[in-house]
Protein backbone atom coordinates (compact mmCIF):
# COMPACT_ATOMS: atom_id res chain seq x y z
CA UNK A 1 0.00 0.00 0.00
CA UNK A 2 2.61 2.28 0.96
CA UNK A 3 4.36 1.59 -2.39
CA UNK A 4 1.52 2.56 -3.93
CA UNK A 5 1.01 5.84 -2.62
CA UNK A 6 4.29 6.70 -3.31
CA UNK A 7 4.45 5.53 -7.01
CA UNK A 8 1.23 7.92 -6.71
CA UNK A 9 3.04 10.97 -5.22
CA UNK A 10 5.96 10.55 -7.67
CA UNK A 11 3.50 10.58 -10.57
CA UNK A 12 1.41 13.74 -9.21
CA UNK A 13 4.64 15.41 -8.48
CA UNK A 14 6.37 14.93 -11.70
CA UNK A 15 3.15 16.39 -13.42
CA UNK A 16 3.12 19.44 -11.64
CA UNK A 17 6.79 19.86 -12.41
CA UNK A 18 6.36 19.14 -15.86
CA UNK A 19 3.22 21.88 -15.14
CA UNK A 20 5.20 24.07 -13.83
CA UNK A 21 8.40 24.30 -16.08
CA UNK A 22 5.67 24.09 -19.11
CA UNK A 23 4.43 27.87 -18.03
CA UNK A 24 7.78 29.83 -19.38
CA UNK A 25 6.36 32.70 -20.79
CA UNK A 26 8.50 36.06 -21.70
CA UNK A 27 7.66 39.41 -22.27
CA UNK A 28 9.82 42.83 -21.59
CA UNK A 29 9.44 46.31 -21.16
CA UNK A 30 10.85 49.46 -23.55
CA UNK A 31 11.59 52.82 -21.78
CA UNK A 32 11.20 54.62 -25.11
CA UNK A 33 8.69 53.27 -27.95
CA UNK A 34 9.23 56.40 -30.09
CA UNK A 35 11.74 59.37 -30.42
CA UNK A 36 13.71 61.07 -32.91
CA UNK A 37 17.08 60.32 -33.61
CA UNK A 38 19.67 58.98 -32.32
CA UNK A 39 17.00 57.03 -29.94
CA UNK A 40 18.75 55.26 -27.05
CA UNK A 41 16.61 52.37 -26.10
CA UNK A 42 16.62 50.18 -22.80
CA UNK A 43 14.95 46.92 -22.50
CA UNK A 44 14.21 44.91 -19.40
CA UNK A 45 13.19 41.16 -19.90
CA UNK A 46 9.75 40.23 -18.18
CA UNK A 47 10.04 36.27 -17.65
CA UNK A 48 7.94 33.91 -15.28
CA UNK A 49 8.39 30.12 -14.91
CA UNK A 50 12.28 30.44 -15.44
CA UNK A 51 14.57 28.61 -12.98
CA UNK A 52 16.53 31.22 -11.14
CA UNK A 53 19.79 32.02 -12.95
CA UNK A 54 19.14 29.60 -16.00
CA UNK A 55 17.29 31.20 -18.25
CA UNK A 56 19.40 32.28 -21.74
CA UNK A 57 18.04 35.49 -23.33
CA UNK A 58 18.40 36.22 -27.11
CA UNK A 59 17.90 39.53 -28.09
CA UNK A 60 17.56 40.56 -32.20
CA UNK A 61 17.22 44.08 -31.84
CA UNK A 62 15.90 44.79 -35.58
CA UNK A 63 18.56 47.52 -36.44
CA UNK A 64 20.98 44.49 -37.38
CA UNK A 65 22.55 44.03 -34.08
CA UNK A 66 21.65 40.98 -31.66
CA UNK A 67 22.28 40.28 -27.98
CA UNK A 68 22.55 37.97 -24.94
CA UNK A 69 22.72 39.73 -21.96
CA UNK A 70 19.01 39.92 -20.25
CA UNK A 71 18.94 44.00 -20.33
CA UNK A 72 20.38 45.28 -23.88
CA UNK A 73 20.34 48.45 -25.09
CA UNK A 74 20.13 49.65 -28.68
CA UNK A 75 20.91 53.00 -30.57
CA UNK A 76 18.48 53.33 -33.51
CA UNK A 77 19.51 56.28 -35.78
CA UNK A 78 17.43 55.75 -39.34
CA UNK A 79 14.07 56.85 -39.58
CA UNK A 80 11.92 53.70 -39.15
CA UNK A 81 10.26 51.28 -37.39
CA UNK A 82 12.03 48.41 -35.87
CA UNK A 83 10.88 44.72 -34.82
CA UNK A 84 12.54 43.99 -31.49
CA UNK A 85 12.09 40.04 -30.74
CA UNK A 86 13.36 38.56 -27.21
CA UNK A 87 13.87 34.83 -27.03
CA UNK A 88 14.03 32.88 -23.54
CA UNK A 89 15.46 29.57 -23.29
CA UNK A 90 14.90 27.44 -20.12
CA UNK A 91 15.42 23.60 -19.61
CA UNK A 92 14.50 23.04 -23.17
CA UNK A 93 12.00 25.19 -23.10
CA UNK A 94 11.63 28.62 -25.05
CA UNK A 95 9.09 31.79 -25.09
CA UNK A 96 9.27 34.52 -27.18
CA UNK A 97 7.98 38.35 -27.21
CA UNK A 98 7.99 40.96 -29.93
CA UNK A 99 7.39 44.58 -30.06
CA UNK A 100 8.55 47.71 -32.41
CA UNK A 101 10.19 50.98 -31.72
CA UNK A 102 9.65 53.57 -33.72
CA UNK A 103 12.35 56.56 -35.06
CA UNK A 104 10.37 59.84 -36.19
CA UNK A 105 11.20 62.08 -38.88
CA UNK A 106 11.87 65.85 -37.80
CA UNK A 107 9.53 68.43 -38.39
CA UNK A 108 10.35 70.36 -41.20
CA UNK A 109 10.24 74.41 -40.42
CA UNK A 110 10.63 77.83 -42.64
CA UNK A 111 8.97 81.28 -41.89
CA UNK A 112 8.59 84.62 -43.39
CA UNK A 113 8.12 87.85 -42.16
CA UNK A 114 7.04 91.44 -42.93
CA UNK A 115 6.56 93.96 -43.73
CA UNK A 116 10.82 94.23 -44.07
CA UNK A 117 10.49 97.51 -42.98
CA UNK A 118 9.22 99.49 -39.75
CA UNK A 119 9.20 102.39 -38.01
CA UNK A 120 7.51 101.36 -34.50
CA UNK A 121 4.94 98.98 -36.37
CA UNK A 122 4.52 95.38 -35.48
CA UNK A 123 6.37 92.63 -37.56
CA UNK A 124 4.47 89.64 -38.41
CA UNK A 125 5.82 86.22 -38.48
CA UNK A 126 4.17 83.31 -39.98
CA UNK A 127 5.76 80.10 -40.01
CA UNK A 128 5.32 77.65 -42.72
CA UNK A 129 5.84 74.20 -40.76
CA UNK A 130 4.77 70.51 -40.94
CA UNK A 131 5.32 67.69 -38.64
CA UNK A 132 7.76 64.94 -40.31
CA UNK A 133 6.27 62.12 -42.06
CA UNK A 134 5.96 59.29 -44.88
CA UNK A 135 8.07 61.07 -47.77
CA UNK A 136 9.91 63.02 -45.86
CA UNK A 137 13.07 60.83 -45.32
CA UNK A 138 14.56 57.69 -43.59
CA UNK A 139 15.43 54.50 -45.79
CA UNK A 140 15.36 52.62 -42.33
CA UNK A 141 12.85 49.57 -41.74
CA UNK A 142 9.17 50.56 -41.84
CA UNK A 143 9.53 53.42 -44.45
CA UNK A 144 9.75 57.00 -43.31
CA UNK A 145 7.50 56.37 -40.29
CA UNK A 146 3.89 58.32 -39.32
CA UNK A 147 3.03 61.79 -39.90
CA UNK A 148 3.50 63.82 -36.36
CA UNK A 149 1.82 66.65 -35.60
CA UNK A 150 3.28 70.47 -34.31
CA UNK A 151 2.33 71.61 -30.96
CA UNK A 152 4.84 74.28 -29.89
CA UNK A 153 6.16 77.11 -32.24
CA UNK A 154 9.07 78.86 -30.04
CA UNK A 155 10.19 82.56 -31.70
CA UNK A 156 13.90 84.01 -31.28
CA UNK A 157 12.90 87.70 -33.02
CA UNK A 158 16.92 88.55 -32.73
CA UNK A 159 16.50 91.78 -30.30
CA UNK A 160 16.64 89.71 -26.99
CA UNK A 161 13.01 88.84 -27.15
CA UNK A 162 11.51 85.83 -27.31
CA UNK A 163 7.63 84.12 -27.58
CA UNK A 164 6.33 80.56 -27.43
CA UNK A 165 3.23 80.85 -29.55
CA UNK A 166 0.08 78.45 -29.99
CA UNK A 167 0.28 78.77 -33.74
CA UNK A 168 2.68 79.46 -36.60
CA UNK A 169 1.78 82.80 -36.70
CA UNK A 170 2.85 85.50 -34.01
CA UNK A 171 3.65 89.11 -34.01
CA UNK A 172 6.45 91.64 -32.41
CA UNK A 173 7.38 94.96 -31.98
CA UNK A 174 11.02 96.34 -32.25
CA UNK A 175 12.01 99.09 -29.79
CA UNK A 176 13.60 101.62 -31.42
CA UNK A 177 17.77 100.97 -31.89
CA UNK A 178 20.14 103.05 -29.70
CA UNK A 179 21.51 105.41 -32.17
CA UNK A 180 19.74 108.49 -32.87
CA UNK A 181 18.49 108.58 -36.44
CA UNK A 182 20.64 104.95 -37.39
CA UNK A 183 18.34 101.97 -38.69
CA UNK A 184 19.11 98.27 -37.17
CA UNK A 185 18.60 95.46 -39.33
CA UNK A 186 17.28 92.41 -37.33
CA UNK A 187 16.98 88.26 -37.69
CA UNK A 188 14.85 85.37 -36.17
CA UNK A 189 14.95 81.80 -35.95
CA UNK A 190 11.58 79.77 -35.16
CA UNK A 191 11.76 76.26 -33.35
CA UNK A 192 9.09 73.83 -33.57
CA UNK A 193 8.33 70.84 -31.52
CA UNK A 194 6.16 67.96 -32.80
CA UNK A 195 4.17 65.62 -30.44
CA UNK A 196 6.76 63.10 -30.30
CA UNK A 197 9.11 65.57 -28.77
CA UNK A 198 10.95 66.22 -32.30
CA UNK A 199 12.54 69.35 -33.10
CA UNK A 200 14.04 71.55 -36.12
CA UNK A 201 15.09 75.37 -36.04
CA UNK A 202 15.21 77.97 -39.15
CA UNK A 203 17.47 81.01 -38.35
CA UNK A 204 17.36 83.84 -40.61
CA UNK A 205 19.48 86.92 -40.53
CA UNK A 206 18.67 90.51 -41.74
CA UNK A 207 14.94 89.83 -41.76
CA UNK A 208 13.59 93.38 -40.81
CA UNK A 209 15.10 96.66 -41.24
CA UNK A 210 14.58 98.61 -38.48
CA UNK A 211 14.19 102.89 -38.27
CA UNK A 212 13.47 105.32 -35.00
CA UNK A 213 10.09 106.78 -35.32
């Protein structure tokens, strides 16, 4: 009898073993999904039903490069998007996981302004911007990535001033330059920012030519 319930026990415990090592799954975690370029990506494996200090991790980080250390990290420079795929091995076992990172396009950015000349008149600026997308640029994986969107318009009008607008179109008035009767001819430069944090900056010199009322 006591045989018996042992064969029993070795049976039931083998199974749940067998159970047991049967539910490696893996999974990991990206600290940046999207940027702009370079983009410096961390990943962190996510694994259950590994035996402690076992486990072999193969990493093929889409940009051409692989690894086996369980945390890589990956530079990804061309615009694209990139198939990451982790691999866990385990006492013959294996899981994968796959996700994508994605490298933006920048924004593309040029402005005019007028009218060229004042005499204690406003200047307007209008900016003629557009968030990077498919056509313009990046031979990397995935084509030239989604369209973004602009969200902050940031004005340098060359005089010390400066004005974060919520538009491409803003407007500024020039004091009146230091020398009696002497004109000052001024620049600006316009920075825009796109929703995936994405940046590009126009400078333009002699824009305005300024006179004393």
């Amino acid at each position: 009898m006591m045989r018996q319930l042992l064969t029993v026990f070795l049976i039931l415990t083998g199974c749940f073993f067998q159970e047991a090592k049967a539910q490696l799954s893996a999974d990991f975690y990206i600290d940046h999904a999207g940027g702009c370029s370079p983009l410096v990506v961390h990943f962190t494996p996510l694994v259950t039903g590994a035996s402690s200090g076992n486990a072999t991790y193969s990493w093929d980080l889409g940009n051409g490069n692989i690894a086996a250390v369980a945390a890589p990290e990956a530079v990804y420079s061309t615009v694209g998007t990139y198939t990451i795929t982790l691999t866990v091995s385990n006492g013959g076992l294996t899981a994968t996981a796959t996700h994508t990172v994605t490298v933006y396009p920048p924004p593309s950015v040029s402005f005019t302004a007028g009218p060229a000349v004042v005499c204690g008149t406003a200047v307007t600026f209008t900016g003629n911007t557009s968030g990077g997308g498919a056509g313009n640029g990046g031979g990397g994986p995935g084509g030239s990535g989604p369209a973004s969107t602009i969200v902050g318009w940031l004005w340098d009008f060359g005089d010390g001033s400066t004005s974060s607008s919520f538009g491409p179109t803003t407007t500024h008035t020039y004091s009146t330059p230091g020398t009696a009767g002497a004109s000052l001819k001024v620049g600006a430069s316009l920075t825009v920012t796109d929703n995936h944090g994405c940046t590009a900056t126009l400078s333009q010199n002699g824009l305005v030519q300024v006179y004393p009322p």
